[in-house]
N, C-alpha and C. Protein backbone atom coordinates (compact mmCIF):
# COMPACT_ATOMS: atom_id res chain seq x y z
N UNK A 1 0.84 -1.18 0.00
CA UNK A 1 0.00 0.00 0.00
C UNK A 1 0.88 1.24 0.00
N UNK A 2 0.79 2.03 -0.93
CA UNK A 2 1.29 3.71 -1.09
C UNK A 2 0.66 4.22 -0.29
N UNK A 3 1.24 4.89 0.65
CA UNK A 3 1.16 6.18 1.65
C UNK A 3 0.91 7.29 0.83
N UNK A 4 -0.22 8.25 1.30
CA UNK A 4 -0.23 9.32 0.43
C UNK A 4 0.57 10.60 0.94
N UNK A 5 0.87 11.28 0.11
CA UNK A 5 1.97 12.49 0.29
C UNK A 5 1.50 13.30 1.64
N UNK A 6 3.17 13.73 2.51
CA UNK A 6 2.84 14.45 3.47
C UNK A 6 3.01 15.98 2.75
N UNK A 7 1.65 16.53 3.33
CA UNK A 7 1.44 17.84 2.83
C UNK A 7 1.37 18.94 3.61
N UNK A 8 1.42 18.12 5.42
CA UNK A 8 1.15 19.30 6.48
C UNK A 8 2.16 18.70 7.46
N UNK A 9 2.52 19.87 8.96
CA UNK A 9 3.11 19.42 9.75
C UNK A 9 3.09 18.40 10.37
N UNK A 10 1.16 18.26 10.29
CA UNK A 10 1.24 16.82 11.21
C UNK A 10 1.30 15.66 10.36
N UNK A 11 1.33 15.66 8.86
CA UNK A 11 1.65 14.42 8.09
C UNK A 11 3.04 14.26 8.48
N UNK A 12 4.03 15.13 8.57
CA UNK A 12 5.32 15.13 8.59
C UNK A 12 5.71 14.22 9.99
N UNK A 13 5.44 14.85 10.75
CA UNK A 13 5.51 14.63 12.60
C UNK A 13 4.87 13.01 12.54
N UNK A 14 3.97 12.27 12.05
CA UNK A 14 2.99 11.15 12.55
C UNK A 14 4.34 10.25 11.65
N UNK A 15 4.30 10.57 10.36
CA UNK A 15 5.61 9.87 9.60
C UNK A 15 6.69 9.53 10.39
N UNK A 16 7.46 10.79 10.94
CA UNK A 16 8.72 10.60 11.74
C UNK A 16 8.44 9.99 12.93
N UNK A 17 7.37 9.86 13.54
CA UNK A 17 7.72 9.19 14.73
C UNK A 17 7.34 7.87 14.60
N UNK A 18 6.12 7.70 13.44
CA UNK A 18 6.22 6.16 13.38
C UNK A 18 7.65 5.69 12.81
N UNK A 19 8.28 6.31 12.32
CA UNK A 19 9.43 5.81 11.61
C UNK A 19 10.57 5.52 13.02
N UNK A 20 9.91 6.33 13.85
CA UNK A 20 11.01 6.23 14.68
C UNK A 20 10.44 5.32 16.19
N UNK A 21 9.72 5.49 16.48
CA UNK A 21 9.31 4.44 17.35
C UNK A 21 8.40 2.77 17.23
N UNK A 22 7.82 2.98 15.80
CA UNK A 22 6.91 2.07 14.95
C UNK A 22 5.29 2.34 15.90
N UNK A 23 4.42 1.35 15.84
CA UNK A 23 3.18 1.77 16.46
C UNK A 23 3.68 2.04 17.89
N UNK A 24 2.29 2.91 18.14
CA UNK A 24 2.61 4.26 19.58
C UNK A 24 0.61 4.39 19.68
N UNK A 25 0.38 4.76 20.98
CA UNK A 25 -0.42 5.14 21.04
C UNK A 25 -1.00 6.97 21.34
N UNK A 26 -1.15 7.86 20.77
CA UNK A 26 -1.50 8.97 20.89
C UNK A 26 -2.53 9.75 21.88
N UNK A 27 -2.20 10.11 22.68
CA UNK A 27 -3.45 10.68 23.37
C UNK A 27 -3.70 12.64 22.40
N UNK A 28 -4.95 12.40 22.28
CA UNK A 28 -5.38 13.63 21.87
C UNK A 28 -6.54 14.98 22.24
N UNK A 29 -6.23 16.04 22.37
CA UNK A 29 -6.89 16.99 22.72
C UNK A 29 -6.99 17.90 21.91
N UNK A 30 -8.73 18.09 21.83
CA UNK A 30 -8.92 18.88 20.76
C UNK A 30 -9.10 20.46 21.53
N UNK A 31 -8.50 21.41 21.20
CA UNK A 31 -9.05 22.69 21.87
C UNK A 31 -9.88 23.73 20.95
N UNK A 32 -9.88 25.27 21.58
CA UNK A 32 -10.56 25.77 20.46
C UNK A 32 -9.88 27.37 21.51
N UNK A 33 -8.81 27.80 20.48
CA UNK A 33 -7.76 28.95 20.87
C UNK A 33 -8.50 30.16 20.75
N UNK A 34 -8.36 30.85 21.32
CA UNK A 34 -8.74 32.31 21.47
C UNK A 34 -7.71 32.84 21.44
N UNK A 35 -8.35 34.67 21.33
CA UNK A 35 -6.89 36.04 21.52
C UNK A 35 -5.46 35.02 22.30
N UNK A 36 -6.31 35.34 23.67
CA UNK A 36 -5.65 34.70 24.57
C UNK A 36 -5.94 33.80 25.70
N UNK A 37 -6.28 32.75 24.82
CA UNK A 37 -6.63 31.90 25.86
C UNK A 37 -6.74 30.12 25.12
N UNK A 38 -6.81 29.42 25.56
CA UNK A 38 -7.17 27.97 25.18
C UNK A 38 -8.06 27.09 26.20
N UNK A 39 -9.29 26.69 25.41
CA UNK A 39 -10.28 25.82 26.15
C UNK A 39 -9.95 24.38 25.61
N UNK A 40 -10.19 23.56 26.66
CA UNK A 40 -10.13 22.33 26.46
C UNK A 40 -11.53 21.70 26.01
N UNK A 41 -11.72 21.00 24.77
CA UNK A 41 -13.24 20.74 24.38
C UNK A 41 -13.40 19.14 24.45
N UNK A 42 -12.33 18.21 23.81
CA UNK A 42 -13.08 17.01 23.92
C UNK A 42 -11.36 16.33 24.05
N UNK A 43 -11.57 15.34 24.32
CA UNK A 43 -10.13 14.41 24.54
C UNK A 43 -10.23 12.81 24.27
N UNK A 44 -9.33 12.18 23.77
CA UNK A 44 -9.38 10.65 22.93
C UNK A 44 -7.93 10.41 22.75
N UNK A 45 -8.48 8.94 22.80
CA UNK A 45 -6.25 8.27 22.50
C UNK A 45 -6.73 7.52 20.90
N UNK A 46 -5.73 7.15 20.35
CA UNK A 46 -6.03 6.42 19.28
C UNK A 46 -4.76 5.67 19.10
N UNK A 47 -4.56 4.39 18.98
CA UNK A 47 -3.56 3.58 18.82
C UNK A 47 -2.86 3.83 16.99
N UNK A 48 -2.14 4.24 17.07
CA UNK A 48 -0.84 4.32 15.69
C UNK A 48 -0.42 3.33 15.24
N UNK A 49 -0.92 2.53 14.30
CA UNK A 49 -0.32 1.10 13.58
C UNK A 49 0.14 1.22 12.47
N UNK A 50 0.09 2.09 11.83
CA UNK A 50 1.06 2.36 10.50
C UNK A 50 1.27 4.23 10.43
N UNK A 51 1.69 4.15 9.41
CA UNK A 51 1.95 6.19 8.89
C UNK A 51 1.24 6.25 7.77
N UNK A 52 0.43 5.72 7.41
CA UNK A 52 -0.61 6.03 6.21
C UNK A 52 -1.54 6.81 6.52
N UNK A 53 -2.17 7.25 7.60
CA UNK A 53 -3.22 8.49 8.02
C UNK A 53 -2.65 10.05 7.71
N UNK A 54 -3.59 10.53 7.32
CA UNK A 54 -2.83 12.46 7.12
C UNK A 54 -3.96 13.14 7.55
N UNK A 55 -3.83 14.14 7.63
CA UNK A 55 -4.29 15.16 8.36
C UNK A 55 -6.00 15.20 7.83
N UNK A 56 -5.73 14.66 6.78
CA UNK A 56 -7.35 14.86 6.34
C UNK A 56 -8.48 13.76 6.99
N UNK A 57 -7.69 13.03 7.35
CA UNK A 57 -8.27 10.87 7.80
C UNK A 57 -8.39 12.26 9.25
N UNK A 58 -7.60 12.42 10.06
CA UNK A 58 -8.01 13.34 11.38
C UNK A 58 -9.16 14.20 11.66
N UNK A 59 -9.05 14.82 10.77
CA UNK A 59 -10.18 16.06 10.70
C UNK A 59 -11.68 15.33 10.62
N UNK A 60 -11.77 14.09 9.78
CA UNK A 60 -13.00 13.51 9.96
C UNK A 60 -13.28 12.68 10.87
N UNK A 61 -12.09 12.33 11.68
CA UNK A 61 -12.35 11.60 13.02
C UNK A 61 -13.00 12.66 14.08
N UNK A 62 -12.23 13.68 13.90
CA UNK A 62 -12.25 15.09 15.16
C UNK A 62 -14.04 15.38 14.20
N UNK A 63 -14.71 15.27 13.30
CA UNK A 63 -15.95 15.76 13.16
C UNK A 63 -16.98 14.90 14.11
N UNK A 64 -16.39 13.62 14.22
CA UNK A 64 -17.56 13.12 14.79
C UNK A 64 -17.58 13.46 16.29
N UNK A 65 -16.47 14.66 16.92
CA UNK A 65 -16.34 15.04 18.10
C UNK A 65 -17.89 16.12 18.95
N UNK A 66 -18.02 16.22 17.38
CA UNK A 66 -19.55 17.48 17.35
C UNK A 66 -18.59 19.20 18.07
N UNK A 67 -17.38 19.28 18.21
CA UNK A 67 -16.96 20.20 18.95
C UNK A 67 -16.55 21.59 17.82
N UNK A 68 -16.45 22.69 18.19
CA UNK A 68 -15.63 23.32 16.97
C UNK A 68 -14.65 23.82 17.83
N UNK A 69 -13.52 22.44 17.01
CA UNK A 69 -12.20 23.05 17.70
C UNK A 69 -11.80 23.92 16.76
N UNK A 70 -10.44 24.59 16.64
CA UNK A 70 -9.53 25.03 15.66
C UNK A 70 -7.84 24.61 16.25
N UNK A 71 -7.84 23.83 17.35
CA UNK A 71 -6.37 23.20 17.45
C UNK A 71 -6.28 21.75 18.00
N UNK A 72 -5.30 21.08 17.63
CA UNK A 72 -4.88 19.78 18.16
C UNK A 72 -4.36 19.06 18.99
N UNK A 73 -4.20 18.97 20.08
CA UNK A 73 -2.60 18.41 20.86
C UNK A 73 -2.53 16.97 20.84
N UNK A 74 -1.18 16.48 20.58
CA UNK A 74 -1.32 14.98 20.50
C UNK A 74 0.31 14.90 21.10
N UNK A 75 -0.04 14.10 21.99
CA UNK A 75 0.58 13.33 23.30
C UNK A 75 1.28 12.26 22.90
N UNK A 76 1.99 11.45 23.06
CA UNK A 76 2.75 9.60 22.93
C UNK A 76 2.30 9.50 24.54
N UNK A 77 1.38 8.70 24.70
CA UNK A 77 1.08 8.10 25.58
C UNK A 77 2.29 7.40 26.40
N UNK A 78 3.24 6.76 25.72
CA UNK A 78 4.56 5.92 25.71
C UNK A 78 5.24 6.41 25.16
N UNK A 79 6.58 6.94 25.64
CA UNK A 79 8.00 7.38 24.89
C UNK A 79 8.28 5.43 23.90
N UNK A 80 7.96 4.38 24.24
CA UNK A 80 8.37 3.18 23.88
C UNK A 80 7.25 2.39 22.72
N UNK A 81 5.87 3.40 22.59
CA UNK A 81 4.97 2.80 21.59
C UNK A 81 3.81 2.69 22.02
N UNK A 82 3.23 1.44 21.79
CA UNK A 82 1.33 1.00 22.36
C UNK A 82 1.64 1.06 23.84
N UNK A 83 0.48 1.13 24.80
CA UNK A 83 0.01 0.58 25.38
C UNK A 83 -1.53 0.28 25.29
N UNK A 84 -1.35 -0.64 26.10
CA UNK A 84 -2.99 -0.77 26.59
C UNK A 84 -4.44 0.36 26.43
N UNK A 85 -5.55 -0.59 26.79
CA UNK A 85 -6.61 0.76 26.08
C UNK A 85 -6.94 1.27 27.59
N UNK A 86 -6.59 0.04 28.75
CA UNK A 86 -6.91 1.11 30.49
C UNK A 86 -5.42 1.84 30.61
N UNK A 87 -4.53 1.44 30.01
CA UNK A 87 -3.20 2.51 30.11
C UNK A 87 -3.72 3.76 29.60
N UNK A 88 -4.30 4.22 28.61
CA UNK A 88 -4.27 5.59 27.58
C UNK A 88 -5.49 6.14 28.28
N UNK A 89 -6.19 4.86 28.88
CA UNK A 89 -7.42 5.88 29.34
C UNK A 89 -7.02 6.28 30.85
N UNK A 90 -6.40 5.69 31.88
CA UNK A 90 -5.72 6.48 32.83
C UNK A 90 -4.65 7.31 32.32
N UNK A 91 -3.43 7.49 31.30
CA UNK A 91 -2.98 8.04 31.06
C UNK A 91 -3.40 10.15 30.36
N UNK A 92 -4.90 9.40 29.48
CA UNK A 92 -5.39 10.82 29.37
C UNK A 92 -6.22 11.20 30.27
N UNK A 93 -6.64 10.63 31.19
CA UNK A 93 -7.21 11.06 32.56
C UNK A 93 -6.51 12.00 33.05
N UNK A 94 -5.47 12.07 33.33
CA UNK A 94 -4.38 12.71 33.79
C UNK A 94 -3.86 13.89 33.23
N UNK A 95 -3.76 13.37 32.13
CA UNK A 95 -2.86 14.36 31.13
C UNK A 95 -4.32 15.78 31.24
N UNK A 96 -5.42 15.47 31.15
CA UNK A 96 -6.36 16.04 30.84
C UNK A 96 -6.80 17.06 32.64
N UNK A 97 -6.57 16.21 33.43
CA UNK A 97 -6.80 17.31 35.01
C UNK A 97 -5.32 18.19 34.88
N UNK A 98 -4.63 17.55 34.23
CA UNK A 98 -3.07 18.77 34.35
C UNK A 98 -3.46 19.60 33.53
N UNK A 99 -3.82 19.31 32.56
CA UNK A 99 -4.32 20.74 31.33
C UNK A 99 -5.26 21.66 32.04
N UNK A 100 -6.62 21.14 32.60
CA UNK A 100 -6.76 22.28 33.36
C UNK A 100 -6.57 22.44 34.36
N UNK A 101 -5.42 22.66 34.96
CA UNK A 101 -4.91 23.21 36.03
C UNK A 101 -3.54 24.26 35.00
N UNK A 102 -3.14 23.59 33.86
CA UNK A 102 -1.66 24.26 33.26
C UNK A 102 -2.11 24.25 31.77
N UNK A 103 -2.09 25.38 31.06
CA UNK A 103 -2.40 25.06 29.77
C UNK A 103 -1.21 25.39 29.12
N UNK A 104 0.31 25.60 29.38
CA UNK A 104 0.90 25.30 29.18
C UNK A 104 2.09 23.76 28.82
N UNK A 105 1.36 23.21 29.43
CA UNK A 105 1.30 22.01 29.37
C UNK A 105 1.16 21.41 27.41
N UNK A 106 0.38 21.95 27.26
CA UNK A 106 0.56 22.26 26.06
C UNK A 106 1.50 22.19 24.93
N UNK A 107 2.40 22.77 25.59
CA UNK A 107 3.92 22.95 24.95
C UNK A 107 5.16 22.39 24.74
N UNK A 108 4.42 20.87 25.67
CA UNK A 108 5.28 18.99 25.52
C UNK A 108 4.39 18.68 24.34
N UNK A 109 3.42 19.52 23.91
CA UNK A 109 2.86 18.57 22.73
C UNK A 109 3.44 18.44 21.57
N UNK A 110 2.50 17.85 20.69
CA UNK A 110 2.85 18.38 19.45
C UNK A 110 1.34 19.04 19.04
N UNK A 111 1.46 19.94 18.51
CA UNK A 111 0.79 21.32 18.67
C UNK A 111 0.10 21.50 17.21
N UNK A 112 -1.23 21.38 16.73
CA UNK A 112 -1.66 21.43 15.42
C UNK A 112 -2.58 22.57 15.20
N UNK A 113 -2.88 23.81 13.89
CA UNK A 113 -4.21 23.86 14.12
C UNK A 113 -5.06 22.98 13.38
N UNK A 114 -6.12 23.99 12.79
CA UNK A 114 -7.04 23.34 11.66
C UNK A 114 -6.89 22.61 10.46
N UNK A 115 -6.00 23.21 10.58
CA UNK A 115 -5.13 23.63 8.72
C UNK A 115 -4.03 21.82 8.55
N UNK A 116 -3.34 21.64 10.19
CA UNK A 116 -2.25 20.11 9.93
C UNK A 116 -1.35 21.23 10.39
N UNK A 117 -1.03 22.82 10.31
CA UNK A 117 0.15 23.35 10.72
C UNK A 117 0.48 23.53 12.14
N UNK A 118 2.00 23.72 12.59
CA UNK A 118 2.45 23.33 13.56
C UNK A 118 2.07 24.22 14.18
N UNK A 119 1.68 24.43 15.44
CA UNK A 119 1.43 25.95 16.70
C UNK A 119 2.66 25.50 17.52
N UNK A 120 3.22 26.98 18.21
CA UNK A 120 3.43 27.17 19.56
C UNK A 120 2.76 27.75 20.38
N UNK A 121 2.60 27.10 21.52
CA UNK A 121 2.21 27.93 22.34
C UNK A 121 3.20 28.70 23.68
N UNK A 122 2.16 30.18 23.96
CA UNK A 122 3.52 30.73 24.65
C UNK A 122 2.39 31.58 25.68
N UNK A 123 2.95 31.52 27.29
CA UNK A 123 2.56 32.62 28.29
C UNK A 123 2.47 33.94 27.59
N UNK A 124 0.80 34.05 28.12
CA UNK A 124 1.10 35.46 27.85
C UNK A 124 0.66 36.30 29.22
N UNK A 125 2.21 37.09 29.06
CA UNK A 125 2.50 38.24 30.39
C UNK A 125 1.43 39.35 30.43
N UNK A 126 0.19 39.72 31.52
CA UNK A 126 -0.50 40.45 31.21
C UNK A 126 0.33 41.51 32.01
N UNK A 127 0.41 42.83 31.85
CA UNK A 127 1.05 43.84 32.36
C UNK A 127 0.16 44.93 33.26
C-alpha cells in the first residue's frame, strides 16, 4: 500500500515518529484557541499502527467530536509505543486534570491547528 503524500506538519511529525518508534499510542486533545486563551473541548487516544493516516483521515475523526475546535494536541502516551486501552485511558485522565490546572502544558505537545500546521504555544504576560 502507497502512503499518500505528506502535505502538512502533522503528516510530517505522525511519519517521523512512526518511523522512529513504529506503532505508539496517541493521546489527543482537541481545543478551540482564542486572543488569549485555550479551552479544552473534547479528549481521545487512538492507537498508531502504521503512517498512512494524514491530516485529512483526522479532521474527519475530530468531526464526529460534534466540537468546533480550531487546534490539536497529541501526546505519545509511551516514549516506547502502544500501550494498553486502560493505560491511555488512565494516562489521558491525567494528562487532561493537568491541562486544566496548566495550559501550558501544552507545549510537551505536538501542537496542530485546523489547517495540519504546527502551533506554539507561549505565556502570555498580562502587564
Amino acid at each position: 500500500m502507497t502512503s499518500a503524500a505528506c502535505t502538512t506538519d502533522f503528516d510530517d511529525w505522525l511519519v517521523m515518529t512512526f518511523g522512529r518508534v513504529g506503532s505508539f499510542t496517541m493521546l489527543i486533545v482537541l481545543v478551540e484557541i482564542g486572543e488569549t486563551s485555550v479551552a479544552l473541548l473534547r479528549s481521545s487516544y487512538l492507537h498508531v499502527i502504521g503512517a498512512e493516516s494524514r491530516w485529512p483521515d483526522m479532521v474527519r475523526l475530530f468531526a464526529g467530536s460534534g466540537a468546533a475546535w480550531n487546534g490539536a494536541a497529541f501526546f505519545q502516551a509511551d516514549r516506547l509505543g502502544l500501550v494498553d486501552d486502560a493505560t491511555a485511558k488512565r494516562r489521558l485522565a491525567a494528562l487532561v486534570r493537568h491541562l486544566e490546572r496548566d495550559r501550558l502544558i501544552l507545549g510537551d505537545s505536538e501542537f496542530f491547528d485546523a489547517r495540519g500546521a504546527r502551533l506554539k504555544i507561549e505565556e502570555v504576560v498580562k502587564n
